[in-house]
C-alpha atoms as a PDB file:
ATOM      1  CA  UNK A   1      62.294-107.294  16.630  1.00  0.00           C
ATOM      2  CA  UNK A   2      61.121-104.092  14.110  1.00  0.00           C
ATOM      3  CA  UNK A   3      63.611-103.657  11.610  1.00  0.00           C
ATOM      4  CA  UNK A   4      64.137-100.362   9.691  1.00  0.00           C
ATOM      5  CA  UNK A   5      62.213-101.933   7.173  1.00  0.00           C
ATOM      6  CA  UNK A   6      59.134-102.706   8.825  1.00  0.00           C
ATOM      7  CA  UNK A   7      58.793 -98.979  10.542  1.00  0.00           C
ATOM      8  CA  UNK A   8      56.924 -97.148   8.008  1.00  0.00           C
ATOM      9  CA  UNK A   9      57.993 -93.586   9.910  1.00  0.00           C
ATOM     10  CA  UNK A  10      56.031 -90.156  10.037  1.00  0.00           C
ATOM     11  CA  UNK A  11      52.918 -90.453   7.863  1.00  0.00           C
ATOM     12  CA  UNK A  12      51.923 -86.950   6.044  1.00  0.00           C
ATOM     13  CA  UNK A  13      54.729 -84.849   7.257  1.00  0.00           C
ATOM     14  CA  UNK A  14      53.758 -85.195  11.165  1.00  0.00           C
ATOM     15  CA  UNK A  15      55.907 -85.661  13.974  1.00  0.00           C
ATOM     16  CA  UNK A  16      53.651 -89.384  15.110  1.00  0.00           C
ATOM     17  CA  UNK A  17      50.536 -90.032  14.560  1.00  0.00           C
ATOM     18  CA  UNK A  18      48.544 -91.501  17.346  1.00  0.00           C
ATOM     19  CA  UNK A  19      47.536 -95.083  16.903  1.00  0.00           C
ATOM     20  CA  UNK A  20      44.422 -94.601  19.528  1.00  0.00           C
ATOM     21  CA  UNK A  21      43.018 -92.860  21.876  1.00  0.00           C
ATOM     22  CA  UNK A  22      45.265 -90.659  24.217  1.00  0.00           C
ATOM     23  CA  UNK A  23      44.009 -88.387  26.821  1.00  0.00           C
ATOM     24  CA  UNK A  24      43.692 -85.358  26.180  1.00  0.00           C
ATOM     25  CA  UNK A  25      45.324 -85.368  22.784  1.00  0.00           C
ATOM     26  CA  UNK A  26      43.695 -87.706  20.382  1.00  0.00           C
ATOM     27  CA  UNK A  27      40.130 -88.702  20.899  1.00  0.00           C
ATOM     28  CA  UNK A  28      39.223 -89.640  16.788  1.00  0.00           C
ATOM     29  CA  UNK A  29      40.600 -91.435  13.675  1.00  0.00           C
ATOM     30  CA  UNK A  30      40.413 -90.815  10.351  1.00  0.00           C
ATOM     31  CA  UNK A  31      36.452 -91.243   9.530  1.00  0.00           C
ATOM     32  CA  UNK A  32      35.490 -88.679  12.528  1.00  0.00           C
ATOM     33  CA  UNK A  33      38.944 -86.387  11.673  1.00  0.00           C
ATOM     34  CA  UNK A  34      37.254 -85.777   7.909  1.00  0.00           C
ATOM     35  CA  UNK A  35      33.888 -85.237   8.917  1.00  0.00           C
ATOM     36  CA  UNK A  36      35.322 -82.601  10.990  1.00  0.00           C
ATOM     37  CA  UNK A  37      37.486 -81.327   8.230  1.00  0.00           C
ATOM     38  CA  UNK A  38      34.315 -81.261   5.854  1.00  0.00           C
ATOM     39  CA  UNK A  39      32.256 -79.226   8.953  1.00  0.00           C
ATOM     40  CA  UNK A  40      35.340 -76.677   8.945  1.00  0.00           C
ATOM     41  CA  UNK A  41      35.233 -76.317   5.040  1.00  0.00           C
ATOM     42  CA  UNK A  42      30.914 -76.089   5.038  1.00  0.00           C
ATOM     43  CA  UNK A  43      31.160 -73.670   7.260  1.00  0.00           C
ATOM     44  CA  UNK A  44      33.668 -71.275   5.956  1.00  0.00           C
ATOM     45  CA  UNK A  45      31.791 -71.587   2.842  1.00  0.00           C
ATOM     46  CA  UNK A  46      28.594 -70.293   4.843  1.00  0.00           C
ATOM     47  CA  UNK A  47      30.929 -67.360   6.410  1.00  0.00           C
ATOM     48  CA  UNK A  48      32.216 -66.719   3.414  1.00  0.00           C
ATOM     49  CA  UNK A  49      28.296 -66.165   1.666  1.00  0.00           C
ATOM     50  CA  UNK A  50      26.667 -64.695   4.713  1.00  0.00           C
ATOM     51  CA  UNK A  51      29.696 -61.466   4.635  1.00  0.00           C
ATOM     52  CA  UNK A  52      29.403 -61.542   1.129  1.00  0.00           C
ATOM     53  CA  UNK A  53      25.463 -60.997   1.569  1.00  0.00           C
ATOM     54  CA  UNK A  54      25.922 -58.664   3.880  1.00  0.00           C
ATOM     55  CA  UNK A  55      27.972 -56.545   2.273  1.00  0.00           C
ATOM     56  CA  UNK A  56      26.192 -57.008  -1.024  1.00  0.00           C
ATOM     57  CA  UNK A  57      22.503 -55.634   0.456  1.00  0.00           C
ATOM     58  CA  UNK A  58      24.370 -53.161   2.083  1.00  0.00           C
ATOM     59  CA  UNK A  59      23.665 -53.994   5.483  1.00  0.00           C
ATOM     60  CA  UNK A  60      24.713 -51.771   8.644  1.00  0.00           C
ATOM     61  CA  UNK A  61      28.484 -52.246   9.391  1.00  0.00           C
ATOM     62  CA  UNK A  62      27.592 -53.124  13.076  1.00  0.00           C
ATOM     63  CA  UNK A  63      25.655 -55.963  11.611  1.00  0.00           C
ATOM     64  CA  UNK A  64      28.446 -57.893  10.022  1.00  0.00           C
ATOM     65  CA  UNK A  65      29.282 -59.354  13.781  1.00  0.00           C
ATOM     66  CA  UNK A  66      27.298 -62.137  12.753  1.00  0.00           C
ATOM     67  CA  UNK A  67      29.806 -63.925  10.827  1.00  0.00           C
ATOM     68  CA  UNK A  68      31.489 -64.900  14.519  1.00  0.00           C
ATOM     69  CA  UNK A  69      28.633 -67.522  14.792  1.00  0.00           C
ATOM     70  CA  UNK A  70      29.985 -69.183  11.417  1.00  0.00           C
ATOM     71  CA  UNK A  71      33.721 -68.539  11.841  1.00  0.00           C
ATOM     72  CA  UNK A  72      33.386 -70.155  15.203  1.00  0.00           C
ATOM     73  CA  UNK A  73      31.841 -72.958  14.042  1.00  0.00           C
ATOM     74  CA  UNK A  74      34.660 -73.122  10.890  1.00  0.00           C
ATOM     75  CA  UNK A  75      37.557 -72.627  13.525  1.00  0.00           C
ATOM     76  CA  UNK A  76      36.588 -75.501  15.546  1.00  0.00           C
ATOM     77  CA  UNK A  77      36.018 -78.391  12.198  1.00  0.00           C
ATOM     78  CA  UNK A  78      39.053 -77.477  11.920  1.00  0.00           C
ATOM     79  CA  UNK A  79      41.214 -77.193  14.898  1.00  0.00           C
ATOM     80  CA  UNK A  80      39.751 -80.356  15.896  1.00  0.00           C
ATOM     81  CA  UNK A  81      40.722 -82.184  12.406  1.00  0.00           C
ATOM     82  CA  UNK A  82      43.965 -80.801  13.116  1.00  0.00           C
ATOM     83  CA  UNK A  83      44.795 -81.430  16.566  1.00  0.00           C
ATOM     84  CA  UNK A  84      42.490 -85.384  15.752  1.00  0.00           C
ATOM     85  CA  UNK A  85      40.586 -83.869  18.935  1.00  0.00           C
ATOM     86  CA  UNK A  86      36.794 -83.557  19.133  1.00  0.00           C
ATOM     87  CA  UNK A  87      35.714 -81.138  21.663  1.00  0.00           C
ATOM     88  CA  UNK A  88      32.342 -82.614  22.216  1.00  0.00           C
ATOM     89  CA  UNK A  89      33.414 -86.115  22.889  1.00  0.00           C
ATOM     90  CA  UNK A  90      36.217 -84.457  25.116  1.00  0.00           C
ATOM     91  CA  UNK A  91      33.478 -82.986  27.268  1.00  0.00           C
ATOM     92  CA  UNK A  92      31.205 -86.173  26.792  1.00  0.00           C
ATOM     93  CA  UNK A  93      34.063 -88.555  27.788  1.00  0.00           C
ATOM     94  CA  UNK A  94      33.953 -90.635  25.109  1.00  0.00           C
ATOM     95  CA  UNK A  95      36.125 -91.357  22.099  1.00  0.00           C
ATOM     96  CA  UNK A  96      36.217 -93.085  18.718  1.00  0.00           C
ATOM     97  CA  UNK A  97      38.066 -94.662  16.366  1.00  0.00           C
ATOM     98  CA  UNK A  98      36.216 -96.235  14.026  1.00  0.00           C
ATOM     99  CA  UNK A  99      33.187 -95.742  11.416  1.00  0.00           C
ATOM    100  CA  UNK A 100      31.898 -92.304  12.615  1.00  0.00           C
ATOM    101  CA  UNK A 101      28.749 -93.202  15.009  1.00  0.00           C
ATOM    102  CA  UNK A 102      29.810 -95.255  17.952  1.00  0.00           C
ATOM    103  CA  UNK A 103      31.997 -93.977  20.425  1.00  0.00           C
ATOM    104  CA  UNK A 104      33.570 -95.901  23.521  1.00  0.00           C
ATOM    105  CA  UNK A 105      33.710 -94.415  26.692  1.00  0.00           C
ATOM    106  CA  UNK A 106      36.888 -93.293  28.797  1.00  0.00           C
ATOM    107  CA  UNK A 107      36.628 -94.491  32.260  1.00  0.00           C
ATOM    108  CA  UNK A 108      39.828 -93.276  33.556  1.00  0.00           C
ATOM    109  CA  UNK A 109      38.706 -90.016  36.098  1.00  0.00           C
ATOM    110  CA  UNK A 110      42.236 -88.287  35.055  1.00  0.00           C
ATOM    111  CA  UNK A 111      42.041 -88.721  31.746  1.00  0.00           C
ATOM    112  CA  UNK A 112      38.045 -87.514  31.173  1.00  0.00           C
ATOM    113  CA  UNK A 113      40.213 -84.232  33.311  1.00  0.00           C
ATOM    114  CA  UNK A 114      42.473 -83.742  30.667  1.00  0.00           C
ATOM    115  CA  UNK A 115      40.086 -84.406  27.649  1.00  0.00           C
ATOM    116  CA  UNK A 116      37.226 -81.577  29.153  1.00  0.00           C
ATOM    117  CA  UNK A 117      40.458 -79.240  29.444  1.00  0.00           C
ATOM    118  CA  UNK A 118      41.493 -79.976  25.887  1.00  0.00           C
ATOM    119  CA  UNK A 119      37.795 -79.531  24.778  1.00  0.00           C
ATOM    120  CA  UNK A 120      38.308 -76.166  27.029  1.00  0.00           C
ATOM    121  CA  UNK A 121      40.597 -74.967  25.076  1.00  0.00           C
ATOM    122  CA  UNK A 122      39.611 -75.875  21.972  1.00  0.00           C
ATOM    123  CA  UNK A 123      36.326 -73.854  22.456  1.00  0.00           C
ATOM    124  CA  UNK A 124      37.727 -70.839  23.729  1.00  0.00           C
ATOM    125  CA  UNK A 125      40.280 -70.793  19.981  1.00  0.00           C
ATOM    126  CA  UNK A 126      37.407 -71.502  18.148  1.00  0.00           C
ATOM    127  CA  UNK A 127      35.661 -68.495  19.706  1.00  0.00           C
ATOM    128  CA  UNK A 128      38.327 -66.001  19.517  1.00  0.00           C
ATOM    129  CA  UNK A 129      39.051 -66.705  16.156  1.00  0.00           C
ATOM    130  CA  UNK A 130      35.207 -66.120  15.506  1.00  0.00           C
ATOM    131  CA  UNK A 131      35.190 -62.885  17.355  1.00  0.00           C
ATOM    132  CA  UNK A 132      38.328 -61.709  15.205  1.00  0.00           C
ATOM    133  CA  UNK A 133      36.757 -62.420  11.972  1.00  0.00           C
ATOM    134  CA  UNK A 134      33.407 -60.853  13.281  1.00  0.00           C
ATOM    135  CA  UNK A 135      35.416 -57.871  14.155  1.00  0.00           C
ATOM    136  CA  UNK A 136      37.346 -58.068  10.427  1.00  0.00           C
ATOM    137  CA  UNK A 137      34.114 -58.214   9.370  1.00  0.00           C
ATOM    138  CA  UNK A 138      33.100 -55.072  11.234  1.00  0.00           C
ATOM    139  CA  UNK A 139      36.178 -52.815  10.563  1.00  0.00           C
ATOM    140  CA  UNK A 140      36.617 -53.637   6.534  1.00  0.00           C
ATOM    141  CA  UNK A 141      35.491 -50.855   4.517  1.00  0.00           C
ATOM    142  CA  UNK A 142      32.220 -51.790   2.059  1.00  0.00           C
END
């Protein structure tokens, strides 16, 4: 029997944290969540310098739709850190939970279902929140 004492209760603030793999919902742990995280934060950092080039040699307003390649890519480190869901493993059936690097493979046909429609969605919010920076970066004055 679990007393009180033993249940250590909502880590960080969050409602539960997944112990494993769930379809659908949590494909990666903690070593694949950061390296996520730390692709989200590299490539703000390279949306952040390629606007600020852009703007700084003056370039063509119409031109600043680039930055949707970068904000994409920033959007989706870090949904997926968020939501401890990688897209591409979601679409590659496959999940992992250890060291980043080896993944396990879900064998379940329902469950590879519900992770490619998480990976789905995942991709589409990572693209519209690219196109609506690239379009930020379109309408803002110089």
């Amino acid at each position: 029997m679990i007393s009180a004492t033993d249940d250590p209760g909502p880590i960080s603030g969050l409602a539960e944290a997944p112990l494993g793999y769930q379809p659908g919902v949590c494909n990666i742990g903690p070593a694949e969540i950061a390296k996520r995280r730390r692709g989200g934060h590299l490539a703000l950092i390279a949306t952040t310098a390629l606007y600020a080039g852009l703007v700084l040699v003056r370039a063509p307003r119409p031109a600043r739709i680039v930055v949707v390649l970068p904000a994409a890519a920033a959007a989706s480190g870090y949904l997926q850190a968020r939501l401890r869901f990688c897209a591409g493993f979601g679409s590659q059936g496959v999940y992992n939970f250890g060291e980043v690097g080896p993944t396990v493979a879900v064998v379940d046909v329902e469950a590879r279902a519900q992770d490619r429609a998480r990976a789905t969605q995942i991709g589409l919010a990572s693209l519209g929140i690219g196109v609506s920076v690239g379009l930020l970066a379109v309408l803002v004055p110089r």
